[in-house]
C-alpha atoms as a PDB file:
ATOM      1  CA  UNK A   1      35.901  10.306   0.906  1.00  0.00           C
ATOM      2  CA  UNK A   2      36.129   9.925   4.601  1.00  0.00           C
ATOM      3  CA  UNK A   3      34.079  12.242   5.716  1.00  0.00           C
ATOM      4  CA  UNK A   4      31.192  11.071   3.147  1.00  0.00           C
ATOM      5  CA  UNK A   5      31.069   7.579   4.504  1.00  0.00           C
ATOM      6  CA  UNK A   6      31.422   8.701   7.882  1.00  0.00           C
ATOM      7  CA  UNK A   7      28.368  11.063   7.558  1.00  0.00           C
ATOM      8  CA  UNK A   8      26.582   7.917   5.449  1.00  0.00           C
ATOM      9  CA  UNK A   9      27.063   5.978   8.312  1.00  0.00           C
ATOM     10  CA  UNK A  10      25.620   8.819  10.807  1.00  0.00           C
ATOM     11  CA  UNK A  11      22.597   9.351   8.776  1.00  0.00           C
ATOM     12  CA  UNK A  12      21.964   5.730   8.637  1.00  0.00           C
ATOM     13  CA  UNK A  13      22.460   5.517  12.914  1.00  0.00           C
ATOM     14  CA  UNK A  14      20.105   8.163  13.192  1.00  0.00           C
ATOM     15  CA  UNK A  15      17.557   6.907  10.905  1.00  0.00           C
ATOM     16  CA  UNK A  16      17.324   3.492  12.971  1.00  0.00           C
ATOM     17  CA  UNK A  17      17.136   5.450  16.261  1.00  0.00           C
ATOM     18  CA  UNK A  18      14.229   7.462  14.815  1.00  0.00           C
ATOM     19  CA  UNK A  19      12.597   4.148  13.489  1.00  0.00           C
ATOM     20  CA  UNK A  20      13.410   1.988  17.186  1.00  0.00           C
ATOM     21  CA  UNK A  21      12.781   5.191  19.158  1.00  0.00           C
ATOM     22  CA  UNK A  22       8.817   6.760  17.763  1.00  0.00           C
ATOM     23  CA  UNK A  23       6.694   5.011  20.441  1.00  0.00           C
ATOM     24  CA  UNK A  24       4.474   2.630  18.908  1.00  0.00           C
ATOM     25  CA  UNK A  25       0.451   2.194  18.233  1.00  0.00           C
ATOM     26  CA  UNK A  26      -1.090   5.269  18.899  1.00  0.00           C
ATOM     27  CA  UNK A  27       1.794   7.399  18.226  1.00  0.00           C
ATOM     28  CA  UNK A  28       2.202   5.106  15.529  1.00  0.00           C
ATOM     29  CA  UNK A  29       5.501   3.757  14.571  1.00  0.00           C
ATOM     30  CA  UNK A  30       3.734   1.397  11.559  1.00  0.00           C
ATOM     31  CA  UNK A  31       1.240  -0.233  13.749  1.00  0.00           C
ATOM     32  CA  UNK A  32       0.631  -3.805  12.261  1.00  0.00           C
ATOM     33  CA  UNK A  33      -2.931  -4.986  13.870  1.00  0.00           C
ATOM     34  CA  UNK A  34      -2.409  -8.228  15.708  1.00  0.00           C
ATOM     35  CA  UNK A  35      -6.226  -9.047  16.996  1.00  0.00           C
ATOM     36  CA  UNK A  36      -9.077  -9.186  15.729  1.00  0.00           C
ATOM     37  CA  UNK A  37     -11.084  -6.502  17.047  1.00  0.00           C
ATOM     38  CA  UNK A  38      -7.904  -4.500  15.669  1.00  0.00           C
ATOM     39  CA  UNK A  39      -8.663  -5.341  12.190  1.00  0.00           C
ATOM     40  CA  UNK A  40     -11.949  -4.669  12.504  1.00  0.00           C
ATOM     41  CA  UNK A  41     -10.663  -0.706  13.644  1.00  0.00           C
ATOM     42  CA  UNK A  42      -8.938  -0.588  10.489  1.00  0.00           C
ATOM     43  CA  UNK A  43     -12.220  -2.389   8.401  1.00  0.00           C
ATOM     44  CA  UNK A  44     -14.295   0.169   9.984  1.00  0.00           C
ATOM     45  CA  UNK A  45     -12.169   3.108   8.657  1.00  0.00           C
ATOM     46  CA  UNK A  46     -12.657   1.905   5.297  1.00  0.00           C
ATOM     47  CA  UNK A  47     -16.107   1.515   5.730  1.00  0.00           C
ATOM     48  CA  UNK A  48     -17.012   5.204   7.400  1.00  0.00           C
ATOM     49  CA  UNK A  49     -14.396   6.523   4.960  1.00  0.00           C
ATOM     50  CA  UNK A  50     -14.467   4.802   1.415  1.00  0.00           C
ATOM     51  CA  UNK A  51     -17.372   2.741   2.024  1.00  0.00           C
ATOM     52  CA  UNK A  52     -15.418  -0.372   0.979  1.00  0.00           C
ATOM     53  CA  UNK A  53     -16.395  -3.090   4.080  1.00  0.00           C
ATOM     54  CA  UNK A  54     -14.506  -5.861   5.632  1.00  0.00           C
ATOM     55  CA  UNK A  55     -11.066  -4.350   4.664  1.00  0.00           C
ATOM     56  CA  UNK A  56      -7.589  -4.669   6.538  1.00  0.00           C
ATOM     57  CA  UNK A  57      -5.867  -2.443   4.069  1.00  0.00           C
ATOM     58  CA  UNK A  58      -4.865  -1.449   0.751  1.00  0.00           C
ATOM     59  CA  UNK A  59      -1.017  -3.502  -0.417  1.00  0.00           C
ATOM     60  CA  UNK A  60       1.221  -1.661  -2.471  1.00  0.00           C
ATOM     61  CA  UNK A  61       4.797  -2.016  -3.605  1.00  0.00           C
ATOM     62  CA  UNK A  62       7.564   0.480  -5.226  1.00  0.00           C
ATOM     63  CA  UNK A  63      11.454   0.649  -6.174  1.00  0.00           C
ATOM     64  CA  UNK A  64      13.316   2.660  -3.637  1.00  0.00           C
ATOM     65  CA  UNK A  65      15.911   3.982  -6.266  1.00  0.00           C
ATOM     66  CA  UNK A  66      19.588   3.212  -4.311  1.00  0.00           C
ATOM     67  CA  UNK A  67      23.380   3.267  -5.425  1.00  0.00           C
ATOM     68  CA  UNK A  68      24.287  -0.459  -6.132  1.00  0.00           C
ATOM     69  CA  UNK A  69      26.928  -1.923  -3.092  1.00  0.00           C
ATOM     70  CA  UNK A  70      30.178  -2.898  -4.173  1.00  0.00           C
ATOM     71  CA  UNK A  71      30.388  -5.920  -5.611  1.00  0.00           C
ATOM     72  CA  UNK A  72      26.492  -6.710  -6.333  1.00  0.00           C
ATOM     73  CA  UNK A  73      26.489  -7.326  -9.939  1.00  0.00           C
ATOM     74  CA  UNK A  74      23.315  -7.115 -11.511  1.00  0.00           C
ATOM     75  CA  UNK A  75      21.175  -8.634  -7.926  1.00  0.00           C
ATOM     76  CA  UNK A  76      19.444  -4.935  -7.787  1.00  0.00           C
ATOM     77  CA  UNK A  77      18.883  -4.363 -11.497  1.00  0.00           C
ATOM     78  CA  UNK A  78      15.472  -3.901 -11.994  1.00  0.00           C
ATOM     79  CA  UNK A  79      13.050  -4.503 -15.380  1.00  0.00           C
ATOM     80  CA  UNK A  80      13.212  -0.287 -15.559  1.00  0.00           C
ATOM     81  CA  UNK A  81      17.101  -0.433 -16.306  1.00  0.00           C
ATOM     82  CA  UNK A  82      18.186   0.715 -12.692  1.00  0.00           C
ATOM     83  CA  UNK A  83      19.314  -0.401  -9.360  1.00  0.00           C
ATOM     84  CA  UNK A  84      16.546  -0.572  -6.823  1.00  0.00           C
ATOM     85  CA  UNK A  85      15.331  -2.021  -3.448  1.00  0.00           C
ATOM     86  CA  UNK A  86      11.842  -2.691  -3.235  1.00  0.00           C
ATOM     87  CA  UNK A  87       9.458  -0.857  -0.107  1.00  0.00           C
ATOM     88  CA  UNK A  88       5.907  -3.366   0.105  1.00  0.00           C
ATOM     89  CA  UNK A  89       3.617  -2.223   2.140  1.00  0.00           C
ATOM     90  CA  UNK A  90      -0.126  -2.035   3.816  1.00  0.00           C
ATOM     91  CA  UNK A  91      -1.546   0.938   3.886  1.00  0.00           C
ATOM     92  CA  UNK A  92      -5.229   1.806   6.202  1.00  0.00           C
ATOM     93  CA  UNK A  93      -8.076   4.449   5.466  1.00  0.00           C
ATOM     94  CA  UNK A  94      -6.134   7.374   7.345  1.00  0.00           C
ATOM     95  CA  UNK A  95      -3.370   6.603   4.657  1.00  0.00           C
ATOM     96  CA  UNK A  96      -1.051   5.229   7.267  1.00  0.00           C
ATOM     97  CA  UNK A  97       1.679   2.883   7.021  1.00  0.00           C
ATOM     98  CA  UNK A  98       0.404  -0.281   9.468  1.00  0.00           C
ATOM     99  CA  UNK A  99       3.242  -2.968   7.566  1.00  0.00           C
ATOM    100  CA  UNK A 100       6.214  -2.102   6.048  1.00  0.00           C
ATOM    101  CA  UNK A 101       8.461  -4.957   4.393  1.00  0.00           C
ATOM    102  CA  UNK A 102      11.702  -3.047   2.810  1.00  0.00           C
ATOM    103  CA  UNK A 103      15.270  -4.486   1.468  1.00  0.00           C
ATOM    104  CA  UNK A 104      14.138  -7.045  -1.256  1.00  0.00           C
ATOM    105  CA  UNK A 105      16.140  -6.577  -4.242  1.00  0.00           C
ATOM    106  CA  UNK A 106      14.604  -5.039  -7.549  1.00  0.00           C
ATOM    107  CA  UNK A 107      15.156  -7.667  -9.773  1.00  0.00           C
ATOM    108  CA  UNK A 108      11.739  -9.278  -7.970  1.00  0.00           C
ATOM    109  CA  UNK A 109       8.191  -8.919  -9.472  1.00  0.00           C
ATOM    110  CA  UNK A 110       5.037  -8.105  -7.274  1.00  0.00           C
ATOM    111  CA  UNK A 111       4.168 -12.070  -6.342  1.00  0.00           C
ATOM    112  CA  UNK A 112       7.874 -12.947  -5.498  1.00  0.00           C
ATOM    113  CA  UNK A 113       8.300 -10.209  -2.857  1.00  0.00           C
ATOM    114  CA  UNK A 114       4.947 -10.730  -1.149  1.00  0.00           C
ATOM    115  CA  UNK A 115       5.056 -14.331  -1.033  1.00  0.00           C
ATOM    116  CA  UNK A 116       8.501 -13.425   0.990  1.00  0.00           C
ATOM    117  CA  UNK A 117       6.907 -11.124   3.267  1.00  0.00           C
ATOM    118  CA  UNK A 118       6.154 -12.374   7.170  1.00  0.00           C
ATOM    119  CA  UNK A 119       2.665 -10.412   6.295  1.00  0.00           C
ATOM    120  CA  UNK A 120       2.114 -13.380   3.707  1.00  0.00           C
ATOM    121  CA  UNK A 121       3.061 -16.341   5.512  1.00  0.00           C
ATOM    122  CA  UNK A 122       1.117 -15.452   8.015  1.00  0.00           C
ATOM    123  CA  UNK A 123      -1.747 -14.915   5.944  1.00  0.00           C
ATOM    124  CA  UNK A 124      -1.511 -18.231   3.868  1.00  0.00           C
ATOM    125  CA  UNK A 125      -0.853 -20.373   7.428  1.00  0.00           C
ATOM    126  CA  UNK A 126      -3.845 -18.528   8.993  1.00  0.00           C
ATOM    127  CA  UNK A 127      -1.891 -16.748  11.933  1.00  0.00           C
ATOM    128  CA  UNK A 128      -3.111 -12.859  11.410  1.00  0.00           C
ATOM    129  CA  UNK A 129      -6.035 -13.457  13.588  1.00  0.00           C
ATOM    130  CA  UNK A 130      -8.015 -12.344  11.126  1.00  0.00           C
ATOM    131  CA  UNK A 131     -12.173 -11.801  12.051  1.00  0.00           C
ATOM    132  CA  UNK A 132     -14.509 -14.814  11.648  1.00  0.00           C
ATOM    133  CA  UNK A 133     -16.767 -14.167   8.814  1.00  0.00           C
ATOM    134  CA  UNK A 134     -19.585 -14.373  11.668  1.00  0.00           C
ATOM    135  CA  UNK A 135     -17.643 -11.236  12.689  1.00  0.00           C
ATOM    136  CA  UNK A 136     -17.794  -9.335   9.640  1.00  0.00           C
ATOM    137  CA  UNK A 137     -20.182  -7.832   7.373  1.00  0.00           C
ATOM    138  CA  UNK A 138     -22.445  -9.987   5.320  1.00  0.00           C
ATOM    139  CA  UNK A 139     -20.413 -12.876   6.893  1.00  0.00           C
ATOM    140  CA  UNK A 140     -17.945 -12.289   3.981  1.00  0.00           C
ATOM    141  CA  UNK A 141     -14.294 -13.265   4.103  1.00  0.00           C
ATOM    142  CA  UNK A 142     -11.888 -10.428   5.601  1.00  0.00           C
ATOM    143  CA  UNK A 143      -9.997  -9.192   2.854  1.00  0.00           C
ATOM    144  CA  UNK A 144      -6.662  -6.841   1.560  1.00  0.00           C
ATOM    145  CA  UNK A 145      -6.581  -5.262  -1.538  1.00  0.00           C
ATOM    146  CA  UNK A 146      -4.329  -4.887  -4.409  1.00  0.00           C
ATOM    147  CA  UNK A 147      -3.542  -3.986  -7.882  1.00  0.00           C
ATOM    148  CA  UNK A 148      -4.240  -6.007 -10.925  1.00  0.00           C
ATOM    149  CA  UNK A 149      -0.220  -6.904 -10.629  1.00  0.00           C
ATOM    150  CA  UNK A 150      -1.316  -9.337  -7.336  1.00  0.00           C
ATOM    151  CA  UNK A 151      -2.588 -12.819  -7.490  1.00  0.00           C
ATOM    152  CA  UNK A 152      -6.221 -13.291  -6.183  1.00  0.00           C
ATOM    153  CA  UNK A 153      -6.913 -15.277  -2.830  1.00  0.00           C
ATOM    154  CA  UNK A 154      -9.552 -15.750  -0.495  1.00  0.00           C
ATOM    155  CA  UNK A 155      -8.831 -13.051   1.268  1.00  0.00           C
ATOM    156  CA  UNK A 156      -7.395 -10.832  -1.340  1.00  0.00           C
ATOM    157  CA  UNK A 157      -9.282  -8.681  -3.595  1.00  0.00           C
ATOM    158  CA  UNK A 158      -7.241  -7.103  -6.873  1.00  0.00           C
ATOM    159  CA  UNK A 159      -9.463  -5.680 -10.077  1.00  0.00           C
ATOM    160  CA  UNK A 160     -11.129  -7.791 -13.099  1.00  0.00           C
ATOM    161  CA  UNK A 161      -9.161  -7.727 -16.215  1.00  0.00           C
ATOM    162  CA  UNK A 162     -10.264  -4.721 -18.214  1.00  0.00           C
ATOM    163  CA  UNK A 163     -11.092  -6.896 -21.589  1.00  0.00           C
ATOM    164  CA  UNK A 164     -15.085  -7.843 -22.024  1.00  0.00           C
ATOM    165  CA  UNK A 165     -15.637  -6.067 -18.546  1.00  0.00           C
ATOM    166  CA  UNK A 166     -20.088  -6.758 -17.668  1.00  0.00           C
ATOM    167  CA  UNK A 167     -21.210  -3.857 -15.803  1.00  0.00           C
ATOM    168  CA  UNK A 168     -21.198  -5.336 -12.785  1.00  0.00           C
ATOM    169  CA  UNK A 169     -17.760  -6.034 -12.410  1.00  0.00           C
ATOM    170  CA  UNK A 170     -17.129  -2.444 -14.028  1.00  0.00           C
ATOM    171  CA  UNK A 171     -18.680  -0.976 -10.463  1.00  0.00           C
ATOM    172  CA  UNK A 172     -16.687  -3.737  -8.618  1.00  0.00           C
ATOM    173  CA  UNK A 173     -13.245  -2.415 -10.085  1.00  0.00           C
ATOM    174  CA  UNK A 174     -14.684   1.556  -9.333  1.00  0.00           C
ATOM    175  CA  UNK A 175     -14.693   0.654  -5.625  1.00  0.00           C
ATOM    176  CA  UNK A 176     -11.764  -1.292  -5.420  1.00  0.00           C
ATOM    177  CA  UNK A 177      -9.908   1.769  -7.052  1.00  0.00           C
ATOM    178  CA  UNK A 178     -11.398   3.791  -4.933  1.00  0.00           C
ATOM    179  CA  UNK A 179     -10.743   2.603  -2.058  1.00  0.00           C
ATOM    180  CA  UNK A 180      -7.062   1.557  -3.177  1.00  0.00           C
ATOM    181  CA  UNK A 181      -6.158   4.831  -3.814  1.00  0.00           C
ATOM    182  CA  UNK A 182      -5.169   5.142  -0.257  1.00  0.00           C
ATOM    183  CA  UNK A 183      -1.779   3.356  -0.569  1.00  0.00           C
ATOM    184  CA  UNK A 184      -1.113   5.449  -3.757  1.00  0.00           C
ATOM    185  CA  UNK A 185      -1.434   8.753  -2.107  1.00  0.00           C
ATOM    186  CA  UNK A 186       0.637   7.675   1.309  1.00  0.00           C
ATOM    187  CA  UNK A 187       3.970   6.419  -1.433  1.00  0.00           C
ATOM    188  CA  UNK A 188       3.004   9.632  -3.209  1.00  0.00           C
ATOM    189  CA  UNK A 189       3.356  11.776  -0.376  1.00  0.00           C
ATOM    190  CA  UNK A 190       6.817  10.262   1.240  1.00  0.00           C
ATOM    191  CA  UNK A 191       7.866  10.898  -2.215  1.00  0.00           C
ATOM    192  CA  UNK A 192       7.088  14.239  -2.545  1.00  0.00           C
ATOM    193  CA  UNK A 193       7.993  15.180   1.462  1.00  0.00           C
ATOM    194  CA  UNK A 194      11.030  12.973   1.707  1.00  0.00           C
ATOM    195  CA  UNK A 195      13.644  14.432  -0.602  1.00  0.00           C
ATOM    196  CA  UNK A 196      16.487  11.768  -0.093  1.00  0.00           C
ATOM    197  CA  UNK A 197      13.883   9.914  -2.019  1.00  0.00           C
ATOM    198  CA  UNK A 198      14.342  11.880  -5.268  1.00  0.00           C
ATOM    199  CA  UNK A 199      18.117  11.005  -5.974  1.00  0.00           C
ATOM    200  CA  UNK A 200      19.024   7.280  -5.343  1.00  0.00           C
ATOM    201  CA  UNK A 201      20.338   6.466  -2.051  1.00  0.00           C
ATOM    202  CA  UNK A 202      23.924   5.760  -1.662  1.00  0.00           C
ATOM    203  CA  UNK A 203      25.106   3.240   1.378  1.00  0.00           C
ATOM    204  CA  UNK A 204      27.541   1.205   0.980  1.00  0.00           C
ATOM    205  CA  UNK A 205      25.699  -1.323   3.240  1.00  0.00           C
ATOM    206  CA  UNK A 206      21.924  -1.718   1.867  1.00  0.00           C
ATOM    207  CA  UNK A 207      20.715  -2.476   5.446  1.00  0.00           C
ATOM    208  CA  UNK A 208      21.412   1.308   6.277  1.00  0.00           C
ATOM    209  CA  UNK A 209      19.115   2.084   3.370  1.00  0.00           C
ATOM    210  CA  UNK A 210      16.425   0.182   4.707  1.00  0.00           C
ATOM    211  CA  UNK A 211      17.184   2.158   7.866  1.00  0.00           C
ATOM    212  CA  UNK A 212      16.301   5.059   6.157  1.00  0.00           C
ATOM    213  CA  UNK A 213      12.902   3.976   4.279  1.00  0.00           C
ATOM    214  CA  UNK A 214      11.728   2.588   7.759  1.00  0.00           C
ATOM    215  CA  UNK A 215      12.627   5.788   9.468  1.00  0.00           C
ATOM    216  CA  UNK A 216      10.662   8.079   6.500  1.00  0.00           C
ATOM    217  CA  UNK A 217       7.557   5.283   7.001  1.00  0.00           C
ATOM    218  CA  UNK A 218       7.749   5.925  10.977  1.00  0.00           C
ATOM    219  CA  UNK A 219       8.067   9.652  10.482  1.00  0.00           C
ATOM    220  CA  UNK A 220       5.369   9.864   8.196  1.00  0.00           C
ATOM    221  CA  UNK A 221       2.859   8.185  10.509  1.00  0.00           C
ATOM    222  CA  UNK A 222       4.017  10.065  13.422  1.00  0.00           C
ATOM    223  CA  UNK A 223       4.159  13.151  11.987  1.00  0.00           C
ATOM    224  CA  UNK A 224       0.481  12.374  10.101  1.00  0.00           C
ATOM    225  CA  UNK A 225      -0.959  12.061  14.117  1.00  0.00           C
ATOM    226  CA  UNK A 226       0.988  15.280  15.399  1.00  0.00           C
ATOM    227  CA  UNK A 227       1.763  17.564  12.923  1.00  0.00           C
ATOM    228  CA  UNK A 228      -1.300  19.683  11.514  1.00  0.00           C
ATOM    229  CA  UNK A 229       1.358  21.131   8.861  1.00  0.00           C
ATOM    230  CA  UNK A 230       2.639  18.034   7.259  1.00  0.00           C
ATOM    231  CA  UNK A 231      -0.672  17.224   5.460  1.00  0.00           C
ATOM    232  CA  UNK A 232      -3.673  19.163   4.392  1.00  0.00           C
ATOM    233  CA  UNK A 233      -7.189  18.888   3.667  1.00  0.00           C
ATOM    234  CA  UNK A 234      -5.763  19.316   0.362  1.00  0.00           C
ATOM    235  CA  UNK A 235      -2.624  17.032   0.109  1.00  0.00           C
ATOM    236  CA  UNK A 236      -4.141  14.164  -0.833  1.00  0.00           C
ATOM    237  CA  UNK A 237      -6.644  13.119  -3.744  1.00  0.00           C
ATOM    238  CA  UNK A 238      -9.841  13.791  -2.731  1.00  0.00           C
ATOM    239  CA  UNK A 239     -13.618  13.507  -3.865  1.00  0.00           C
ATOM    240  CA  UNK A 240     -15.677  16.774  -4.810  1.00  0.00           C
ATOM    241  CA  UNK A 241     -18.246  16.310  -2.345  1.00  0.00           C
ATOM    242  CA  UNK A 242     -21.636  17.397  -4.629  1.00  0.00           C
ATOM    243  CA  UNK A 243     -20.223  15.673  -7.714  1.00  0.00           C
ATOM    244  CA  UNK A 244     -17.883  12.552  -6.039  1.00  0.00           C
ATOM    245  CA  UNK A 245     -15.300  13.371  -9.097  1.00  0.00           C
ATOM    246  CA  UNK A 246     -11.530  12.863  -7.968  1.00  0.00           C
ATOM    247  CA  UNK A 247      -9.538  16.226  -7.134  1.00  0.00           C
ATOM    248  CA  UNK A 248      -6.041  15.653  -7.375  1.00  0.00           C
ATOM    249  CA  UNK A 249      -4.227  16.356  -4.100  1.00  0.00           C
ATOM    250  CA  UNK A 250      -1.233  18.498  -3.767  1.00  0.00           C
ATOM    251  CA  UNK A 251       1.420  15.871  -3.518  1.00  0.00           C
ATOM    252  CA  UNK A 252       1.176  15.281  -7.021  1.00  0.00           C
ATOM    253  CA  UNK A 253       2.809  18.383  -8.113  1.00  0.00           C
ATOM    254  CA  UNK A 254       5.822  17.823  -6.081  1.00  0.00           C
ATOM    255  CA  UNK A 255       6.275  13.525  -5.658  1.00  0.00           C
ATOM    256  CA  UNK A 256       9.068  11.787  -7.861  1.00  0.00           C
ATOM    257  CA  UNK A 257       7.154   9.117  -9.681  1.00  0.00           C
ATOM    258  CA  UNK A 258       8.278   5.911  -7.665  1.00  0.00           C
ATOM    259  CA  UNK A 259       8.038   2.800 -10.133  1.00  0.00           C
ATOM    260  CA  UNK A 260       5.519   0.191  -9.596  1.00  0.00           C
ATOM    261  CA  UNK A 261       6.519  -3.791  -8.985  1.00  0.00           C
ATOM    262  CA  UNK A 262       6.866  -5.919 -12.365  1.00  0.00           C
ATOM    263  CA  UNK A 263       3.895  -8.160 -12.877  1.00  0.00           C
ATOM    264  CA  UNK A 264       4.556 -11.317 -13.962  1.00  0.00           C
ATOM    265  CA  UNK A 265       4.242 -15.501 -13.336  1.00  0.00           C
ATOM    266  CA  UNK A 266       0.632 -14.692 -11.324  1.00  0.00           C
ATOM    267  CA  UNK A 267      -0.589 -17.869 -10.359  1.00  0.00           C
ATOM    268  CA  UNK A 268      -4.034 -18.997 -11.380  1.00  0.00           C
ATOM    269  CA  UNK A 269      -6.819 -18.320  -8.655  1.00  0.00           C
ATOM    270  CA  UNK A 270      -9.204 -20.718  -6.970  1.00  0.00           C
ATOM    271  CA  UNK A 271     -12.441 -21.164  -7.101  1.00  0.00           C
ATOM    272  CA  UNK A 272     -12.991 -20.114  -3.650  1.00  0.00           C
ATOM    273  CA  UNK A 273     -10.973 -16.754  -4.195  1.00  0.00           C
ATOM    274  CA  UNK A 274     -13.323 -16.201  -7.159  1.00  0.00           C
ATOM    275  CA  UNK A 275     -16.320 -16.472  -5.527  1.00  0.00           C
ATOM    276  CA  UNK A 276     -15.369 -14.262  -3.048  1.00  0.00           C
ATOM    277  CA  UNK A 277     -14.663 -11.317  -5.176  1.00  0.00           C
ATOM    278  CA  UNK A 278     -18.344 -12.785  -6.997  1.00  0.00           C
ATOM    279  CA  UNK A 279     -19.436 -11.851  -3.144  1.00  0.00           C
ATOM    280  CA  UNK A 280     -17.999  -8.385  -3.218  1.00  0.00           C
ATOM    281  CA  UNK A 281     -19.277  -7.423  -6.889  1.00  0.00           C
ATOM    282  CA  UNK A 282     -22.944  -8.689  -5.995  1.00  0.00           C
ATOM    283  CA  UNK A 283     -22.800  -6.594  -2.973  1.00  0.00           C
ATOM    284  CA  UNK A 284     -21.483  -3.658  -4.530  1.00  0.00           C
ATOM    285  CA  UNK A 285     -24.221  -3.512  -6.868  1.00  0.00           C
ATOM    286  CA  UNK A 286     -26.956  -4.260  -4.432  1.00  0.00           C
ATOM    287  CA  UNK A 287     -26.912  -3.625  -0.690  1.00  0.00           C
ATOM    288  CA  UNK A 288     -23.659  -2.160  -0.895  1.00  0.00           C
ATOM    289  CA  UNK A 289     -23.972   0.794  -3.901  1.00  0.00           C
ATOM    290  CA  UNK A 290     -23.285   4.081  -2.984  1.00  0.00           C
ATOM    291  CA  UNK A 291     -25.739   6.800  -4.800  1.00  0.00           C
ATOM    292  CA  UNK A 292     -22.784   8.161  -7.374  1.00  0.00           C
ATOM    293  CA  UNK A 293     -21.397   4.895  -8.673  1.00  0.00           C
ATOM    294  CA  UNK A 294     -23.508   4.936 -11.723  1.00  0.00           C
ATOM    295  CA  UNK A 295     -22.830   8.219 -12.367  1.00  0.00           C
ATOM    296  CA  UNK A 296     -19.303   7.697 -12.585  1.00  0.00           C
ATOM    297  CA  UNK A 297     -19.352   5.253 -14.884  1.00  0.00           C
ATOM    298  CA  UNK A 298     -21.042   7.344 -17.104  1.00  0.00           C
ATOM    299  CA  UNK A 299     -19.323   9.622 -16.990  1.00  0.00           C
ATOM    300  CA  UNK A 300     -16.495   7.591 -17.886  1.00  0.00           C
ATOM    301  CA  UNK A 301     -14.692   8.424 -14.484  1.00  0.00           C
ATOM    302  CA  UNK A 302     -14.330   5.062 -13.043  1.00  0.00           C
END
């Protein structure tokens, strides 16, 4: 028994000196833009790549399955009948992890762990330095986006609710999934590459564990700028280029399915943060429409 908590204890040392120790930025130990003209690099990336404008990234959250500590009662237990920490985080165009919040306890639903996050207080008191909307494209706000499991804000975007969807609003959700899917494929692929995600971590000291989720986050950036064999062309989902249909990407036959965030007490948006996704839907079917969108939908693939 010893010698397993000794080597817990190494693993978890190690992981920290891989997460302190990556250099950052560039080499990118989860890069988290702090200027504007740095969120507009990211906004452009979603632009050239998904065609989606004025974005800072797609938000995501999932239960890190983990061995309860000693003594922890029912603080992990999560609404899927097991013991989980939960791993929230922002996710850019080259599916790269640029914030990473990790340690909450499962027993939290979507709202409750952002609205913990530094990434959220910072957003609600103003102090990400996001662009001016004279900075961005059709002077509309700077935005994130999310599932429908997120609460809607001025400058967050999540989907309509699917009941008495117009047409309109149909495209809007298309490229907001679309788009989204970025965050999706980067949890799917740490899951599939990352193998002490398959069985649930045991530390006796959940700290460690975060160690180790902020080490695989790290790694998988790094290794996404230096290593030609860690991804593919083919490991992620990607679009047939003559028909735009989605092609499954490789990391799906191998990923653990990593269980969403419970959505529940979403609070009821503003006007303002209606309007804005109003903004987004009017421009998606106007200026902004990309030559397949229609297609899609009748094809019943969006």
């Amino acid at each position: 028994m010893d010698k397993i908590i000794k080597k817990r204890k190494i693993r978890a040392a190690l992981c920290l000196a891989v997460y302190l120790n990556i250099p950052n930025k560039r080499q990118r130990k989860c890069w988290f833009p702090s200027t504007q003209q740095d969120w507009l690099e990211v906004a452009n990336g979603f632009e050239q790549k998904w065609q989606f404008i004025n974005c800072g990234g797609a938000l995501d959250g999932k239960h890190i399955r983990i061995v309860p500590p000693p003594h922890s009662g029912a603080q992990y237990y999560n609404y899927k009948n097991f013991y989980s920490i939960i791993l929230m985080a922002l996710v850019n165009a080259d599916y790269e992890f640029i914030f990473v919040d990790v340690g909450k306890n499962g027993r939290l639903s979507d709202g409750e762990v952002i609205e913990s996050t530094k990434f959220y207080h910072k957003l609600i008191h103003g102090q990400l330095h996001l662009p001016n909307n004279t900075d961005t494209e059709n002077n509309f706000n700077f935005v994130f986006l999310g599932d429908e499991a997120f609460s809607l804000h001025e400058n967050f975007l999540k989907p309509y609710p699917q009941r008495d969807l117009s047409y309109s609003k149909r495209i809007f959700n298309y490229r907001l999934s679309r788009a989204r899917n970025v965050s999706e494929n980067a949890f799917g692929l740490i899951a599939a590459r990352f193998r002490i995600l398959h069985t649930p971590i045991h530390m006796k000291n959940p700290e460690n564990i975060c160690y180790v989720v902020l080490a695989i986050c790290s790694l998988h950036n790094f290794l996404r700028m230096r290593d030609t064999s860690y991804t593919t062309s083919t490991s992620f989902d990607q679009e047939n280029l003559i028909t735009k249909e989605l092609q499954v990407g490789d990391w799906r036959k191998n990923a653990v399915n990593m269980t969403k965030l419970e959505s529940r007490n979403k609070k009821v948006a503003t006007i303002a943060a209606k309007t804005n996704r109003d903004n987004y839907t009017s421009y998606f079917n106007s200026d902004g429409k990309v030559d397949w969108q229609d297609e899609m939908l009748a094809k019943e693939k969006a």
